[in-house]
C-alpha atoms as a PDB file:
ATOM      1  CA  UNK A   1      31.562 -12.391  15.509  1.00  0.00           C
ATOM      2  CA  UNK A   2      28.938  -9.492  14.862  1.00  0.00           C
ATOM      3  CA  UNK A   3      25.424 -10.619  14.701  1.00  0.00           C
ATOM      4  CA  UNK A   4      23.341  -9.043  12.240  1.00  0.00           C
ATOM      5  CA  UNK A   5      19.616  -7.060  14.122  1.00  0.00           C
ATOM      6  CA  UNK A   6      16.816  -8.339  12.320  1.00  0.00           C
ATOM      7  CA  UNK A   7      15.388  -5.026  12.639  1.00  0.00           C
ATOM      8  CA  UNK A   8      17.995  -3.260  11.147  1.00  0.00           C
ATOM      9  CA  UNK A   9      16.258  -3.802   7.413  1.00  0.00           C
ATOM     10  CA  UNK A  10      12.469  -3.161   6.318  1.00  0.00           C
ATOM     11  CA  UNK A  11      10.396  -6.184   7.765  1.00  0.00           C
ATOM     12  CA  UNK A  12       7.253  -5.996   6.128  1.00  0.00           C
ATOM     13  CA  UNK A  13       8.401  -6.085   2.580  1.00  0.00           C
ATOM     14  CA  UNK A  14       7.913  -7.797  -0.401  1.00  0.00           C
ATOM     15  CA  UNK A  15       7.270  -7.835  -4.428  1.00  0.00           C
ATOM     16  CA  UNK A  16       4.361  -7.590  -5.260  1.00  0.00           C
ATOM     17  CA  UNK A  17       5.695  -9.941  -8.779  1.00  0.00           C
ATOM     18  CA  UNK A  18       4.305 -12.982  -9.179  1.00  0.00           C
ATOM     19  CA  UNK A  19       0.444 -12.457  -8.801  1.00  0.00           C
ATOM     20  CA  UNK A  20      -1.958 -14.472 -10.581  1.00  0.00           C
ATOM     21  CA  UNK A  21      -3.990 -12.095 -13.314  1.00  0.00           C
ATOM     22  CA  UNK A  22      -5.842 -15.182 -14.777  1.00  0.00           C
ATOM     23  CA  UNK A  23      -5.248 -17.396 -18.189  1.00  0.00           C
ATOM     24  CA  UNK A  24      -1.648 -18.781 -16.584  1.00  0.00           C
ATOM     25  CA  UNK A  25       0.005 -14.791 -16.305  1.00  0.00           C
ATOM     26  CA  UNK A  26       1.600 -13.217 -13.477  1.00  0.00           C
ATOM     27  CA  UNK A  27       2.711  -9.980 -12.561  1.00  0.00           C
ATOM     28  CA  UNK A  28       5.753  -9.230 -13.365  1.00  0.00           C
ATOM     29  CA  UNK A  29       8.492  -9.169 -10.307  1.00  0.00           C
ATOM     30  CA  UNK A  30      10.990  -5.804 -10.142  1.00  0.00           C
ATOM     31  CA  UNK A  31       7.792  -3.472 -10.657  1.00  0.00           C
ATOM     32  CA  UNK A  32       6.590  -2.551  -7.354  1.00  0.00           C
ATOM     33  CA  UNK A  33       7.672  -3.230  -3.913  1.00  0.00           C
ATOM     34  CA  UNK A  34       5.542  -2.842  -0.847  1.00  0.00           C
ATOM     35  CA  UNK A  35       6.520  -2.334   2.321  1.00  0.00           C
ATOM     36  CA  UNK A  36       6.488  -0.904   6.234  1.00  0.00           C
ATOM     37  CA  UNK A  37       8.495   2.825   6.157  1.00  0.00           C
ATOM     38  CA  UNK A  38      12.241   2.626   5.647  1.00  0.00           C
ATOM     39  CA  UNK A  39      14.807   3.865   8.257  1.00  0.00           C
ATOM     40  CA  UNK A  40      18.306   5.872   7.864  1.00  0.00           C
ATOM     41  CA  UNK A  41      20.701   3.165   8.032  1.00  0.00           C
ATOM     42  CA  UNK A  42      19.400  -0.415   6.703  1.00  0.00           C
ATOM     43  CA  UNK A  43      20.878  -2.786   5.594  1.00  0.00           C
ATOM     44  CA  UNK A  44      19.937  -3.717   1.679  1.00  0.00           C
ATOM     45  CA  UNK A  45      16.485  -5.982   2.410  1.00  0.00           C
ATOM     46  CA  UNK A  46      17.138  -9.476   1.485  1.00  0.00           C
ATOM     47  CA  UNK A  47      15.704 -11.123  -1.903  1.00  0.00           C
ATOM     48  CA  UNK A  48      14.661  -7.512  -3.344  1.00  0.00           C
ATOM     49  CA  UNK A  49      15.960  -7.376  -7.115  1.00  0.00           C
ATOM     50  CA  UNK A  50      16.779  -4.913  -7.966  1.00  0.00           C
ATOM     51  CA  UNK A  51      17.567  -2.536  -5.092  1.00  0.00           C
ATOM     52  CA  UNK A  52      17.385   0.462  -4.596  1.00  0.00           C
ATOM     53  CA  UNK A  53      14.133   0.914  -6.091  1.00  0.00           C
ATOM     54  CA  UNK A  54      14.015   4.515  -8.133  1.00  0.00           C
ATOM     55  CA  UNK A  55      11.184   5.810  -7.408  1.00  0.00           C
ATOM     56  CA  UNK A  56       9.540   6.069  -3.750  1.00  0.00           C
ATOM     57  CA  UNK A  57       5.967   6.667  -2.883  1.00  0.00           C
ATOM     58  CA  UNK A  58       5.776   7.882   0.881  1.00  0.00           C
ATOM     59  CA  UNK A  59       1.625   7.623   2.143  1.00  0.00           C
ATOM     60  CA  UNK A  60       2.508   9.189   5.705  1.00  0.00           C
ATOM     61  CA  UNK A  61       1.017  12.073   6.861  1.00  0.00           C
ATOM     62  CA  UNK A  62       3.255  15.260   7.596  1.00  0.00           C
ATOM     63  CA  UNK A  63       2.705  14.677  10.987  1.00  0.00           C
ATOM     64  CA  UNK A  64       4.622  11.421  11.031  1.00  0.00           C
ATOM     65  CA  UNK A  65       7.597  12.494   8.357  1.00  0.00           C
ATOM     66  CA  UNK A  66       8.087  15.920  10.615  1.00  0.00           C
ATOM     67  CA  UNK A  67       9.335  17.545   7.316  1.00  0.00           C
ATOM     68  CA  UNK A  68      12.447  14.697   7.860  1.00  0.00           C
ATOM     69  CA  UNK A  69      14.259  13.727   4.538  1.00  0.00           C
ATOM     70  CA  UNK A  70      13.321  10.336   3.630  1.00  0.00           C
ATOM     71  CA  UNK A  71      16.000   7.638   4.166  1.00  0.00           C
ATOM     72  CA  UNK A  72      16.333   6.451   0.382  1.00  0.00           C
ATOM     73  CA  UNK A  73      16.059  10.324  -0.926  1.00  0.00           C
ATOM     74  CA  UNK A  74      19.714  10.085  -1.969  1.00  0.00           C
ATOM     75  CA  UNK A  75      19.444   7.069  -3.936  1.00  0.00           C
ATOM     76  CA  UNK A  76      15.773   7.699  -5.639  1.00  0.00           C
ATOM     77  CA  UNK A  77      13.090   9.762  -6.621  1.00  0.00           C
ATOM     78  CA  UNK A  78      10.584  10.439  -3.308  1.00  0.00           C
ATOM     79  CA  UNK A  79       6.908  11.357  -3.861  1.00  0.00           C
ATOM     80  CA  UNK A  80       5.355  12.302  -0.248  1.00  0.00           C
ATOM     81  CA  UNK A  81       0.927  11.302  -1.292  1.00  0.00           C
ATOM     82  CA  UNK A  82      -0.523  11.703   2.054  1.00  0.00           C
ATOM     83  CA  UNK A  83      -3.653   9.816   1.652  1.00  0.00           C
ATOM     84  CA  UNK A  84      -5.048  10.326   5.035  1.00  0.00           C
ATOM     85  CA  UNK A  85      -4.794  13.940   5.213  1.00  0.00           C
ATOM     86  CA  UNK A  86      -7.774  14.484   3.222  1.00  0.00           C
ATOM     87  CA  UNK A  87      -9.466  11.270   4.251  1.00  0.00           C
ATOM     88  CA  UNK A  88      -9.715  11.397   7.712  1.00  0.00           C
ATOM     89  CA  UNK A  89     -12.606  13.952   7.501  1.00  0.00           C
ATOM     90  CA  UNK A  90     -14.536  12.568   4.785  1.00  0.00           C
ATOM     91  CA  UNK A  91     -18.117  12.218   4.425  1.00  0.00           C
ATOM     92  CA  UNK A  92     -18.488   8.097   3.550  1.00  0.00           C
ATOM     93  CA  UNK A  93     -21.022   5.785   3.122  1.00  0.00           C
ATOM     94  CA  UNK A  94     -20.523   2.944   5.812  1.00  0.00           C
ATOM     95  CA  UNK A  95     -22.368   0.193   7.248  1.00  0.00           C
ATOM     96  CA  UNK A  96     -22.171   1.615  11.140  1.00  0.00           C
ATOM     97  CA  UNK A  97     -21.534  -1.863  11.929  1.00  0.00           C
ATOM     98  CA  UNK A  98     -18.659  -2.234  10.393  1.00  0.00           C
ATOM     99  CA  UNK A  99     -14.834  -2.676  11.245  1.00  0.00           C
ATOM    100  CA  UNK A 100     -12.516   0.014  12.494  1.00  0.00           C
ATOM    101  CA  UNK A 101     -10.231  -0.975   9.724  1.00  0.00           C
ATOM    102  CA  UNK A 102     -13.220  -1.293   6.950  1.00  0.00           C
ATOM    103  CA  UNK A 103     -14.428   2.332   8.056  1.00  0.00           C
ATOM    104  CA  UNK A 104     -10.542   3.552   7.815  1.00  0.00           C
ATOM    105  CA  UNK A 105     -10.094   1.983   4.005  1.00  0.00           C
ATOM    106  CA  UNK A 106     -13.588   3.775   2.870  1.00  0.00           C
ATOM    107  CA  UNK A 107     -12.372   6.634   3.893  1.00  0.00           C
ATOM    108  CA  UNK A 108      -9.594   6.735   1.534  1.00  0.00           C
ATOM    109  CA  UNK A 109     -11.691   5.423  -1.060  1.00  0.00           C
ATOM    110  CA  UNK A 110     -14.024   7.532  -0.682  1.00  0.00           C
ATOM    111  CA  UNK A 111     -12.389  10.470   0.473  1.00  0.00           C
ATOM    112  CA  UNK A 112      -9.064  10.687  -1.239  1.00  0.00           C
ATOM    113  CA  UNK A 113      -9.757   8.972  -4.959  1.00  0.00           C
ATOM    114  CA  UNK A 114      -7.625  11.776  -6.509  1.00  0.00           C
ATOM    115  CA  UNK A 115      -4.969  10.669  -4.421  1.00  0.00           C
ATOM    116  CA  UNK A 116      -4.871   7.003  -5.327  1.00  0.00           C
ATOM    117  CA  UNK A 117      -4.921   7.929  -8.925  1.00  0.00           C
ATOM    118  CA  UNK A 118      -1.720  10.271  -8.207  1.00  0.00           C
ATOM    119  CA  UNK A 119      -0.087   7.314  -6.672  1.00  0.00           C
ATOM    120  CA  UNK A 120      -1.372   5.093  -9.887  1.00  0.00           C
ATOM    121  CA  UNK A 121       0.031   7.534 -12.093  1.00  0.00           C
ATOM    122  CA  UNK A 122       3.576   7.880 -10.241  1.00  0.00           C
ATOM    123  CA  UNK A 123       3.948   4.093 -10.411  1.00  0.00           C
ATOM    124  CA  UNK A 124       3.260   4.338 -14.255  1.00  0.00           C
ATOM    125  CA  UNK A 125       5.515   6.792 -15.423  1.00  0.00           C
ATOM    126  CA  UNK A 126       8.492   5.720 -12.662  1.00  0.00           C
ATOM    127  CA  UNK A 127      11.583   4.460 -15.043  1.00  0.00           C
ATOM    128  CA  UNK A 128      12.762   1.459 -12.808  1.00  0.00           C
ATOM    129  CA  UNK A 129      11.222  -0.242  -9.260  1.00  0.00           C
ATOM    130  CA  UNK A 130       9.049   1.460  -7.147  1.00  0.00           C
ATOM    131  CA  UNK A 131       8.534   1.181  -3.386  1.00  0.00           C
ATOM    132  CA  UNK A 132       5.205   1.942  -2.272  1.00  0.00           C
ATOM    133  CA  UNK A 133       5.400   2.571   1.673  1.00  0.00           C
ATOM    134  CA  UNK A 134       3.461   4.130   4.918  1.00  0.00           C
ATOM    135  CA  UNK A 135       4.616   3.755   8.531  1.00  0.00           C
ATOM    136  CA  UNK A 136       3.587  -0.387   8.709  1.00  0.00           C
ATOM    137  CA  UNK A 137       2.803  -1.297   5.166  1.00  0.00           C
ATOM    138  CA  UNK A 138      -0.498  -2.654   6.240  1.00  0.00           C
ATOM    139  CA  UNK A 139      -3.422   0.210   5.488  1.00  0.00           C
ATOM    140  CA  UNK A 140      -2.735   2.556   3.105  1.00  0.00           C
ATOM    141  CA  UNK A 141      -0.196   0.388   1.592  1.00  0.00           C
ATOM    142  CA  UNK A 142      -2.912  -2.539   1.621  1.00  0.00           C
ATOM    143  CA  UNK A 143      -5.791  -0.534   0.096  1.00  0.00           C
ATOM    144  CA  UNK A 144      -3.113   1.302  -3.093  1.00  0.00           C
ATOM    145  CA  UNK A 145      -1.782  -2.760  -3.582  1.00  0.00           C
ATOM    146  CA  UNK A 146      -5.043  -3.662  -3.537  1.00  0.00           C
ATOM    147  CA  UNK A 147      -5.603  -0.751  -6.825  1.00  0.00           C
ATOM    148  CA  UNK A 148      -2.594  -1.477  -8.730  1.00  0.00           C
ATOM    149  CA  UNK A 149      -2.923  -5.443  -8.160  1.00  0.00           C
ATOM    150  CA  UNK A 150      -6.580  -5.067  -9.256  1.00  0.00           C
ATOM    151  CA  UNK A 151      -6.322  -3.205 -12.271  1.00  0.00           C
ATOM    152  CA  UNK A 152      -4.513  -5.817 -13.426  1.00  0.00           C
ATOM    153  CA  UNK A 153      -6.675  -8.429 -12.843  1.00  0.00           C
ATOM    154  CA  UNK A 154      -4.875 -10.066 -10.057  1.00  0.00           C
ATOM    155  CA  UNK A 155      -8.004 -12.691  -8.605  1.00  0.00           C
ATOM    156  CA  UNK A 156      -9.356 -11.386  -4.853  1.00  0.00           C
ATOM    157  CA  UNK A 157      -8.222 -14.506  -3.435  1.00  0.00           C
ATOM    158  CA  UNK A 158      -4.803 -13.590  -3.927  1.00  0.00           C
ATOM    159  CA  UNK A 159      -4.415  -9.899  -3.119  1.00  0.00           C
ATOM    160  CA  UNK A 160      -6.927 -10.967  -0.268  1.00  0.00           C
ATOM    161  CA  UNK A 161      -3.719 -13.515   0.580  1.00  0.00           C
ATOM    162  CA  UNK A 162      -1.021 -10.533  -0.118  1.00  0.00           C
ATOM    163  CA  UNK A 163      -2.663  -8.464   2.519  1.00  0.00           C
ATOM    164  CA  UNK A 164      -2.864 -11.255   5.409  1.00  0.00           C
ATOM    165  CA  UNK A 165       0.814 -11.817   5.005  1.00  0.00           C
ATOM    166  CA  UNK A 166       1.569  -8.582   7.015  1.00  0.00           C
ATOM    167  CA  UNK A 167      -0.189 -10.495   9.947  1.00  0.00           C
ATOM    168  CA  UNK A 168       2.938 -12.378  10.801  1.00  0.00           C
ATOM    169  CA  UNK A 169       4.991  -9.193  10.710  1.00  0.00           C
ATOM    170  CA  UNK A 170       3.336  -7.081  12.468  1.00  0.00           C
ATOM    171  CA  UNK A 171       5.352  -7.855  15.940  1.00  0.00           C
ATOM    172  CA  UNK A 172       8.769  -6.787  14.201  1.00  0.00           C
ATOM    173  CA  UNK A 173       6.673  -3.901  12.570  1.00  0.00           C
ATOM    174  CA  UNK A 174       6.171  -2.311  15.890  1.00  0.00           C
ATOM    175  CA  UNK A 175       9.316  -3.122  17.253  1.00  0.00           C
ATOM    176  CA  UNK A 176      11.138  -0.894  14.420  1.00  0.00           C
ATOM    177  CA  UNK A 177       8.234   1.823  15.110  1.00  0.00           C
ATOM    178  CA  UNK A 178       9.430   1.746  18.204  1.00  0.00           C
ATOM    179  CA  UNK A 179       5.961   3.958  19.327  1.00  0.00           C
ATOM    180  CA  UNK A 180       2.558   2.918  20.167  1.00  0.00           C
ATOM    181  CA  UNK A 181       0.745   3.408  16.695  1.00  0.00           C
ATOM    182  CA  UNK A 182      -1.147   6.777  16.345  1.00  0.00           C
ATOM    183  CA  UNK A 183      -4.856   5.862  16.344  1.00  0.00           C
ATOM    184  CA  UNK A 184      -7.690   7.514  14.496  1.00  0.00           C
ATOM    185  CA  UNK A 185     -10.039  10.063  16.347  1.00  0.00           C
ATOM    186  CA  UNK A 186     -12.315   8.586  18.554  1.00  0.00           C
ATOM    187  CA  UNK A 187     -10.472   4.704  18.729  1.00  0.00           C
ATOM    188  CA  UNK A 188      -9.694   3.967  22.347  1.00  0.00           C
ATOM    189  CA  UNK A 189      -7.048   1.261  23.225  1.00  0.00           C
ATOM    190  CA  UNK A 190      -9.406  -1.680  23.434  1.00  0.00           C
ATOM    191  CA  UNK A 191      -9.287  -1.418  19.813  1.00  0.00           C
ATOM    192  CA  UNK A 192      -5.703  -1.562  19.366  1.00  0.00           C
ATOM    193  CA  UNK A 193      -5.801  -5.114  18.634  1.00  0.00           C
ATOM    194  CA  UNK A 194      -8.346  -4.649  15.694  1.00  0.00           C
ATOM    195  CA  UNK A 195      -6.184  -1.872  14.535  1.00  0.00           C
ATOM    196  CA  UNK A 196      -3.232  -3.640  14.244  1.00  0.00           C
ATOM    197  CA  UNK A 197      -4.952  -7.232  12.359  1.00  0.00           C
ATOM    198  CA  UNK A 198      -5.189  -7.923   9.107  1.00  0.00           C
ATOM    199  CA  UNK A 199      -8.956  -8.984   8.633  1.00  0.00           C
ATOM    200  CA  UNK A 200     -10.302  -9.901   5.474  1.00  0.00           C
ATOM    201  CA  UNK A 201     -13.318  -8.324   5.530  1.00  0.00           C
ATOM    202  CA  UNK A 202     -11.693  -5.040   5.727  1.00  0.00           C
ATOM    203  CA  UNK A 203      -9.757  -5.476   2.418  1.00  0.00           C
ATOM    204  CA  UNK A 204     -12.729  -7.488   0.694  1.00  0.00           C
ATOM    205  CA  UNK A 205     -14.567  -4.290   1.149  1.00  0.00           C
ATOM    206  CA  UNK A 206     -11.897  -2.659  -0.880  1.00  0.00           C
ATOM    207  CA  UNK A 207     -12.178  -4.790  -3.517  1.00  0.00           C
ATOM    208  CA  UNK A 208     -16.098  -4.915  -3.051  1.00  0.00           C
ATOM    209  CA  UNK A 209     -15.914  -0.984  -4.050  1.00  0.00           C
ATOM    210  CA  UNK A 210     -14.038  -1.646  -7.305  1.00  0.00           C
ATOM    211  CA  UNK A 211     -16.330  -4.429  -8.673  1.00  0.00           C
ATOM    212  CA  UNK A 212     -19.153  -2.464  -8.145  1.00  0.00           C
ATOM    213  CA  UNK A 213     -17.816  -0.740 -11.277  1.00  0.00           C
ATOM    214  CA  UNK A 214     -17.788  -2.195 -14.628  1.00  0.00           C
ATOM    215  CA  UNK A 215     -14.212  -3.778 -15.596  1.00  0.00           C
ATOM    216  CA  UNK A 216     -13.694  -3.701 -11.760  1.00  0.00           C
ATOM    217  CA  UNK A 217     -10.572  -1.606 -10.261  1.00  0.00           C
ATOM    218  CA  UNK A 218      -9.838  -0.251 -13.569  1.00  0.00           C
ATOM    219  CA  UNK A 219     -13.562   1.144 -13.801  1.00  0.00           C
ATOM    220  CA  UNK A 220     -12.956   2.634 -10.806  1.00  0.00           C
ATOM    221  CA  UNK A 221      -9.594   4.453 -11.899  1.00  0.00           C
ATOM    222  CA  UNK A 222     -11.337   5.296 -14.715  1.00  0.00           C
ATOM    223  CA  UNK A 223     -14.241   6.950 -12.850  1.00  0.00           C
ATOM    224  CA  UNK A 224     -12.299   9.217 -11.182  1.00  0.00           C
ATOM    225  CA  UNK A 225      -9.855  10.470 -13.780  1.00  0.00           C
ATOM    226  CA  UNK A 226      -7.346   7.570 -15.226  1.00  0.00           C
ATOM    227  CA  UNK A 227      -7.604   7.221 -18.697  1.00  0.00           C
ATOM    228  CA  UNK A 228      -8.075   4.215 -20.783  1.00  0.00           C
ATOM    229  CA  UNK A 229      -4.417   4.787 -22.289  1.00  0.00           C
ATOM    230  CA  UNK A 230      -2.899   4.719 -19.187  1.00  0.00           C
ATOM    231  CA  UNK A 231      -4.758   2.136 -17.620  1.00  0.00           C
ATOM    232  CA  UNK A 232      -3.498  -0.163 -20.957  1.00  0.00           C
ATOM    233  CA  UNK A 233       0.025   0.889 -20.238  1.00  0.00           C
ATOM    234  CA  UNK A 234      -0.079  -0.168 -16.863  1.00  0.00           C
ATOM    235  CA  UNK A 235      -1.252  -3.720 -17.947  1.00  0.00           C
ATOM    236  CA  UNK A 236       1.416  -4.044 -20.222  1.00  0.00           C
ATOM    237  CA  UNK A 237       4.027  -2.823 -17.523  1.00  0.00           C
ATOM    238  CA  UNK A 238       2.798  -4.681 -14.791  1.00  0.00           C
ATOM    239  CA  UNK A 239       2.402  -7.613 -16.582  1.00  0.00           C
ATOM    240  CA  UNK A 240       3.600  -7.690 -19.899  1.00  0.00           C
END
């Protein structure tokens, strides 16, 4: 008999339903998917409901799409939001001492804010599922769950916990790349390992930024352009 490849459907996917927002609520499951970049050719992912989603939100760079058509373009609505394009050369304020990974996450806080509310504002208005995606589903996918969980109110603990889980994917994650991961300027190979872990402090930092505003993420989509309107519509959405 045929045997199924285990790489032959997404493999860092999941809902991000089911998130504790405080006072016994949850977000709501079906909403938005996250997950590592989807390939021509897999199979429908196991326990996704409903598949496919309808609207796709694609964080790679041009460099890594090559102009391609995305896999699920026939069956839903693709947005291409490259958020490091305008990040990666962004003036932030860092502790030098900090992790690759921290460093890599301010810069698209601090570098591409208009792009993270365009990616807030897709998920609003999409009419069914979304799938929110980049090449692993770990960094820029970590730091725009980290937004949409937050303004919310999902508690840090658990988007802290939604973010490790990509840890024990990672292996299969490269295996379906199939490349060694493009590194940032200036990262040599002994930092590969960093790169490619989940640490907490990286997303805490995240999630650090946010709370420095008042009402937390939501005062920071509000800072740079969401309004209160759609930031009430997305609570209702997302968790009903």
């Amino acid at each position: 008999m045929p045997t199924t490849d285990p790489l032959d459907a997404l493999v860092n996917l999941r809902d991000l339903g089911g998130q504790p927002a405080g006072d016994g609520v949850v977000t709501r499951d079906g909403v938005v998917f996250r997950s590592d970049a989807p390939h021509a050719g897999d199979r429908v992912p196991e326990g996704a409901t409903p598949w496919p989603p309808k609207v796709v939100v694609d964080l790679r760079d041009s460099v890594e799409t090559r102009d391609q058509e995305h896999p699920l373009a026939s069956v839903a609505t693709v947005h291409h939001v490259p958020l490091l394009e305008e990040a990666r050369d962004a003036d932030i304020d860092v502790d030098e001492a900090a992790h690759e990974l921290t460093v890599l996450y301010q810069s698209i806080l601090q570098g591409a804010p208009k792009k993270l509310v365009e990616v807030f504002r897709i998920v609003l208005e999409a009419d069914g599922p979304v799938l929110i995606h980049c090449a692993a589903g770990k960094d820029r996918t970590g730091v725009v769950s980290a937004m949409l969980q937050g303004a919310v109110g999902v508690r840090r603990d658990a988007i802290v916990a939604d973010y490790v889980r990509t840890d024990r994917n990672m292996f299969r994650v490269l295996q379906r790349l199939n490349v060694a991961p493009e590194l940032p300027p200036g990262v040599d190979e002994e930092m590969v390992h960093e790169l490619l872990s989940t640490p907490t402090e990286a997303i805490e930092s995240v999630l650090s930024a946010f709370e420095a505003h008042e009402d937390g993420a939501r005062g920071w989509l509000r800072t740079h352009g969401a309004t209160n309107e759609e930031l009430d519509r997305w609570q209702a959405k997302f968790i009903g």
